[in-house]
Protein backbone atom coordinates (compact mmCIF):
# COMPACT_ATOMS: atom_id res chain seq x y z
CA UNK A 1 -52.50 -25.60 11.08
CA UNK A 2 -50.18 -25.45 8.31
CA UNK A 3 -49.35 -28.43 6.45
CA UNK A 4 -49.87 -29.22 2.80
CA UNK A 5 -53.36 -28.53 1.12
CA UNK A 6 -54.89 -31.26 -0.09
CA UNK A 7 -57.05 -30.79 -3.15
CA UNK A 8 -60.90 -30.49 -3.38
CA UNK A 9 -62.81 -33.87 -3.30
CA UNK A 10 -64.64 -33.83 -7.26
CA UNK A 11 -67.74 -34.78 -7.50
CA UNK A 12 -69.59 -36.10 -9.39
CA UNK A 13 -73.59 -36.04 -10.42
CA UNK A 14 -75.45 -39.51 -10.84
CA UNK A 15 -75.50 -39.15 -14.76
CA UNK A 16 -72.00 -39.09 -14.72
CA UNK A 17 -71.24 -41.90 -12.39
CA UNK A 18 -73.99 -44.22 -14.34
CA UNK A 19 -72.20 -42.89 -17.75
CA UNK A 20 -68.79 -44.30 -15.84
CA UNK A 21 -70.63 -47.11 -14.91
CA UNK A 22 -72.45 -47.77 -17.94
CA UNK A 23 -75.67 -48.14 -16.54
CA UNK A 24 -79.09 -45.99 -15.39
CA UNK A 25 -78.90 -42.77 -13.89
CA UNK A 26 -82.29 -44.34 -12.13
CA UNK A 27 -80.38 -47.17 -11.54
CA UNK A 28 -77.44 -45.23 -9.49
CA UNK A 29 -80.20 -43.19 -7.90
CA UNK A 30 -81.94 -46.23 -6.68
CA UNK A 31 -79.03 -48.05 -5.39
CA UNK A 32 -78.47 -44.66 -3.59
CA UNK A 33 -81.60 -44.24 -1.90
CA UNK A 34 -81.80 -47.48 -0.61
CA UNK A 35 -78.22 -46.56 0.86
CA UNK A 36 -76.90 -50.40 -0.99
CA UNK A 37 -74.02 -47.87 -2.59
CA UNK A 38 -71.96 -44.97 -0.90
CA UNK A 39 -72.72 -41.32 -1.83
CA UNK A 40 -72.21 -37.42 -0.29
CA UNK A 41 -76.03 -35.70 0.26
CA UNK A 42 -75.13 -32.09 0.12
CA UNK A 43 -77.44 -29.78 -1.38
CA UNK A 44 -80.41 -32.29 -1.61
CA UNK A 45 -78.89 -34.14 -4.26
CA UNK A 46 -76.56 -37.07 -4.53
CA UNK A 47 -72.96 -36.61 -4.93
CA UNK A 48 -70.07 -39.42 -5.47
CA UNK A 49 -66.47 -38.73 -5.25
CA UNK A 50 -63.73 -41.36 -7.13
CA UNK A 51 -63.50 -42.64 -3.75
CA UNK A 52 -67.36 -43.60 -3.56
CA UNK A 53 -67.30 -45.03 -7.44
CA UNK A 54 -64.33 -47.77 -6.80
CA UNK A 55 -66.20 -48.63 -3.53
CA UNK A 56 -69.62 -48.88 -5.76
CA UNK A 57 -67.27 -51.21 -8.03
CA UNK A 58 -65.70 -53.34 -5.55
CA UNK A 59 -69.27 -53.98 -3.76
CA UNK A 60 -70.68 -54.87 -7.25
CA UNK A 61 -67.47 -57.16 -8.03
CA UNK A 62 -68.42 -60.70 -8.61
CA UNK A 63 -65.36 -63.15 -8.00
CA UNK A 64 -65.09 -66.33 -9.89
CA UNK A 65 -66.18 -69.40 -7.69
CA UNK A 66 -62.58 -71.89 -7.34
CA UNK A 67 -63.31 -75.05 -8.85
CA UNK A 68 -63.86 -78.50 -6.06
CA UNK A 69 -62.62 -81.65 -6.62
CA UNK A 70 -64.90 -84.78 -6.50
CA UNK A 71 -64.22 -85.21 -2.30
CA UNK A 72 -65.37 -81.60 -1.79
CA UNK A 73 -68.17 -80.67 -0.72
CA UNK A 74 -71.20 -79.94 -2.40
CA UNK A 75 -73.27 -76.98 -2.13
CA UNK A 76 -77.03 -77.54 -2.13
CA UNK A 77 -79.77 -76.25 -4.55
CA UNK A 78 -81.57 -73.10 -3.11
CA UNK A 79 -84.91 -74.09 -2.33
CA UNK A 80 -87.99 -71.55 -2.26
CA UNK A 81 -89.12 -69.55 0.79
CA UNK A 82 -91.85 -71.50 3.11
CA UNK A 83 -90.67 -74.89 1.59
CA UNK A 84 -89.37 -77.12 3.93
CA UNK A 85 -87.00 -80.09 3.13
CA UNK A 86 -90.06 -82.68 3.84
CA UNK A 87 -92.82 -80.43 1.38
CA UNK A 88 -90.76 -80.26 -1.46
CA UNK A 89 -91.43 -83.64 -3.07
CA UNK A 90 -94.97 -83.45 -2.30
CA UNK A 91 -97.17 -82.35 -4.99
CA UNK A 92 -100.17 -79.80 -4.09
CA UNK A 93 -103.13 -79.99 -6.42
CA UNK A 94 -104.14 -75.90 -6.97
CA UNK A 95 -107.54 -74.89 -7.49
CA UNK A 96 -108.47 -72.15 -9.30
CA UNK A 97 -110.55 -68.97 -7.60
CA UNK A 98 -113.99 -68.36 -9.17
CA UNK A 99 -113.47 -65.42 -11.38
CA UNK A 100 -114.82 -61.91 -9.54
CA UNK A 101 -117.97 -61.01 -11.96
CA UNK A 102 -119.54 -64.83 -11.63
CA UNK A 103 -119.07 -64.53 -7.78
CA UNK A 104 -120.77 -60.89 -7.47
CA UNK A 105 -123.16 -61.83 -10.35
CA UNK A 106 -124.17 -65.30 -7.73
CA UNK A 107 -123.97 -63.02 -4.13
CA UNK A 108 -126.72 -60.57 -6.08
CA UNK A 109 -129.35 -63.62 -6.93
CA UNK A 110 -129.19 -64.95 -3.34
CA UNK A 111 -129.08 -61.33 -2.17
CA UNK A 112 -132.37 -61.16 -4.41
CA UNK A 113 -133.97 -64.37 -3.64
């Protein structure tokens, strides 16, 4: 196998990637462990190469939204989770819980009685 050597991968520690990045070291970490970025796991630690950090960049990238004209079309409000389209006019009157002391304090005199 001979053939030109290519050049160790550098790596680098999550301090140094969120000093790149100028954000947490928890951050990076996080992002990490939930496996939302790429990293190397060699030695029980997190590593990142250059290739890993422009890939961390490019996933975080936010592009700017192109501008519609007045016959596009138009994207709709996000509505909450468990909402449907016919519940979200409708008003619902809340009621508040009986606070925890007055409840034990009333289950003890009828426990009592």
């Amino acid at each position: 196998m001979s053939g030109p050597a290519s050049a160790p991968a550098t790596f680098y520690r999550p301090a140094e990637v969120a000093a790149m990045l100028r954000c947490s070291e928890w951050w990076v970490k996080e992002q990490a462990r939930r496996r939302r970025i790429p990293y190397s796991w060699i030695g029980g630690s997190y590593l990142f190469t250059q290739e890993h950090i422009t890939e961390i960049v490019r996933l975080f990238e936010v592009q700017p939204v192109e501008a519609q004209g007045s016959g596009g079309e138009r994207s709709m409000p996000r509505r909450r989770r468990g909402m449907s389209t016919s519940d979200s006019n409708a008003s619902v009157r809340l009621v508040a819980r009986t606070p925890r002391r007055a409840r034990e304090a009333a289950a003890s005199k009828s426990a009592a009685a």
